[in-house]
Protein backbone atom coordinates (compact mmCIF):
# COMPACT_ATOMS: atom_id res chain seq x y z
CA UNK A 1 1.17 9.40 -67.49
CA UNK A 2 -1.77 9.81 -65.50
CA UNK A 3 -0.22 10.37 -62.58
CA UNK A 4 1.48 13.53 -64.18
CA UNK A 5 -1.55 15.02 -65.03
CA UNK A 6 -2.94 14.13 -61.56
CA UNK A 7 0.10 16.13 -60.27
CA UNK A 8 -0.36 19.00 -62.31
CA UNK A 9 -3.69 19.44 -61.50
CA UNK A 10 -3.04 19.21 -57.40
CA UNK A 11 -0.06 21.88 -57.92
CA UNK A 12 -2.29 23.80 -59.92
CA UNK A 13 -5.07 24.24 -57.07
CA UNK A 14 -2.71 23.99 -54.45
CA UNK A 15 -1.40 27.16 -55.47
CA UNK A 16 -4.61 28.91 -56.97
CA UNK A 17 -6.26 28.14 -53.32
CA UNK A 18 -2.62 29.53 -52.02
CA UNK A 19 -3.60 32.84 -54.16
CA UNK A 20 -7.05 33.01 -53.08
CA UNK A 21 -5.97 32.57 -49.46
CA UNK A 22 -3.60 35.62 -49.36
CA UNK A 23 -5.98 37.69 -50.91
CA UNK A 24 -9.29 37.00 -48.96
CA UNK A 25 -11.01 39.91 -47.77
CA UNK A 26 -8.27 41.92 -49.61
CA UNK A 27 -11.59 43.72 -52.07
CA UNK A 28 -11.84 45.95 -48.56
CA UNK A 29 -8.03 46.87 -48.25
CA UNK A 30 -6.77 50.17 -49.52
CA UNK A 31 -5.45 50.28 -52.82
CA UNK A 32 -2.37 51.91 -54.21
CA UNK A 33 -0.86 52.42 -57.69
CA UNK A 34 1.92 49.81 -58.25
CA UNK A 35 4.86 49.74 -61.06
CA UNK A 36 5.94 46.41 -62.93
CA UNK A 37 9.66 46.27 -62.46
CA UNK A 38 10.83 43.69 -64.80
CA UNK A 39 8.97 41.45 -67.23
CA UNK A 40 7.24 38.57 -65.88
CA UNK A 41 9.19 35.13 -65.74
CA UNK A 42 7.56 31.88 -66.63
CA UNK A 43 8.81 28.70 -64.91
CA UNK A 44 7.41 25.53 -65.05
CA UNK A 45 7.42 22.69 -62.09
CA UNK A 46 5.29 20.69 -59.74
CA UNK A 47 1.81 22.02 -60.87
CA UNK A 48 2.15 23.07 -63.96
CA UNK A 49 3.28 26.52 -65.47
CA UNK A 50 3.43 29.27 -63.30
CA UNK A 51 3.88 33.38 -64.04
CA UNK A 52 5.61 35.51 -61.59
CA UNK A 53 4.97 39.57 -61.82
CA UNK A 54 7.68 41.87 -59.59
CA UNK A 55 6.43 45.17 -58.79
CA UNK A 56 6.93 48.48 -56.81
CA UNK A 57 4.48 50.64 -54.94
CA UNK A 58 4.11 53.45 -52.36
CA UNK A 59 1.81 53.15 -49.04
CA UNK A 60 2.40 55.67 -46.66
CA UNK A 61 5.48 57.16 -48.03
CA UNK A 62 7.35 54.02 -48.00
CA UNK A 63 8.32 51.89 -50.69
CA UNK A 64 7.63 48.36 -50.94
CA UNK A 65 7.79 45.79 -53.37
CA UNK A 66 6.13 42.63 -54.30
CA UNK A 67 6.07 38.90 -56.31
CA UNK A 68 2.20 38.10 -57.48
CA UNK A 69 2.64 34.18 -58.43
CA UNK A 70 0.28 33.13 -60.86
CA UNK A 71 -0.66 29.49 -61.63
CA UNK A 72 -0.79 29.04 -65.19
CA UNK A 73 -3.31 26.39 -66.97
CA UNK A 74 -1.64 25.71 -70.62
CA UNK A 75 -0.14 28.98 -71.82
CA UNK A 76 1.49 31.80 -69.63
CA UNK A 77 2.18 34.20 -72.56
CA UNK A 78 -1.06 35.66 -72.69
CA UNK A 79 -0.75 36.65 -68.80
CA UNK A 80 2.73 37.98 -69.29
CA UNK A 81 1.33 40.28 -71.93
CA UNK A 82 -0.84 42.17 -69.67
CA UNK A 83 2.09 42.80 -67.53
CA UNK A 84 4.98 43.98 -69.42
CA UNK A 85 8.29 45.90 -67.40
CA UNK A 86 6.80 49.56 -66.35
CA UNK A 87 3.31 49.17 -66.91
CA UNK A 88 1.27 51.05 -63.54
CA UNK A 89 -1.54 48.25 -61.99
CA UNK A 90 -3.43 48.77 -59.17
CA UNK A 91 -2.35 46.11 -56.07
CA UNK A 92 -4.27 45.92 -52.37
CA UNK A 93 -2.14 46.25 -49.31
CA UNK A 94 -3.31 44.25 -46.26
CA UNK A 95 -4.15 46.92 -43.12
CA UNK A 96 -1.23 47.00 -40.39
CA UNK A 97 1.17 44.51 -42.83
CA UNK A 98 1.64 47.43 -45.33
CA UNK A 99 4.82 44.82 -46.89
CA UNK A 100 1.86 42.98 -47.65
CA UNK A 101 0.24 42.88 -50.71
CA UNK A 102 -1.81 41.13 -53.69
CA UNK A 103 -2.73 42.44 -57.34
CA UNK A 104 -6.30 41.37 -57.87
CA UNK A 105 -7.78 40.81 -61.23
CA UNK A 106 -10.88 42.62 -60.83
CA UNK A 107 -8.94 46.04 -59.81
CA UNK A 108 -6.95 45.79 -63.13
CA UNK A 109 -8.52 48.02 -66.74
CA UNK A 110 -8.42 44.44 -68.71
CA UNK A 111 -9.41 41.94 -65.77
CA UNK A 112 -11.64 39.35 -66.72
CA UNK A 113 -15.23 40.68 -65.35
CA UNK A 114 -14.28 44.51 -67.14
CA UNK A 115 -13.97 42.59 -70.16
CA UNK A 116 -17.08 40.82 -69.81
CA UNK A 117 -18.77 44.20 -69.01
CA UNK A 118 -17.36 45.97 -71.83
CA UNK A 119 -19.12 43.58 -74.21
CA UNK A 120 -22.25 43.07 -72.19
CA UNK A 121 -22.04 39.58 -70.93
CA UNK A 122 -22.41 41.02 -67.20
């Protein structure tokens, strides 16, 4: 049983360090108005629960889409909520790799630090 949990947690980081890699330096890339295509799908594996959000945007009059993967530490549904099928989110596309692209958490109207400004705890 420990062993498990031992797992879990190395998938878990494994893929929230894989996150933060893709997205480094991405606070300085342009940003562009994406679409949620479908409603997010919640699979569970090596690491624990993950959330995956498909999406749609527009950079330079070309259309692109996208797959944010997003470890999940005990329940997913709360995550899936903020991203139901059509809602518009705001996603960073890396400079010359416009196919490139991440949603950040911060750029998003209920991301965790707007929350926290909203009630004063920043």
């Amino acid at each position: 049983m420990g062993g498990l949990v031992i797992d879990i947690f190395i998938g878990y980081f494994v893929r929230a360090f894989s996150n933060w890699w893709k997205a480094r330096g991405s606070k300085q890339w342009s940003s562009t108005e994406a679409t949620v295509t479908a409603d997010p799908t919640e699979s569970n594996g090596y690491g624990g629960t993950k959330v995956e959000v498909v999406y749609s945007y527009r950079f330079q009059d070309e259309l692109y889409t996208g797959i944010h993967t997003e470890p999940c530490f005990g329940s997913a549904s709360e995550y899936m909520q903020r991203f139901p099928s059509g809602r518009r989110i705001l996603v960073r596309v890396k400079p010359g790799e416009p196919d490139v692209s991440v949603i950040r958490d911060d750029d998003q109207e209920d991301g965790i630090l707007k929350r926290l400004e909203r009630i004063g705890a920043l």
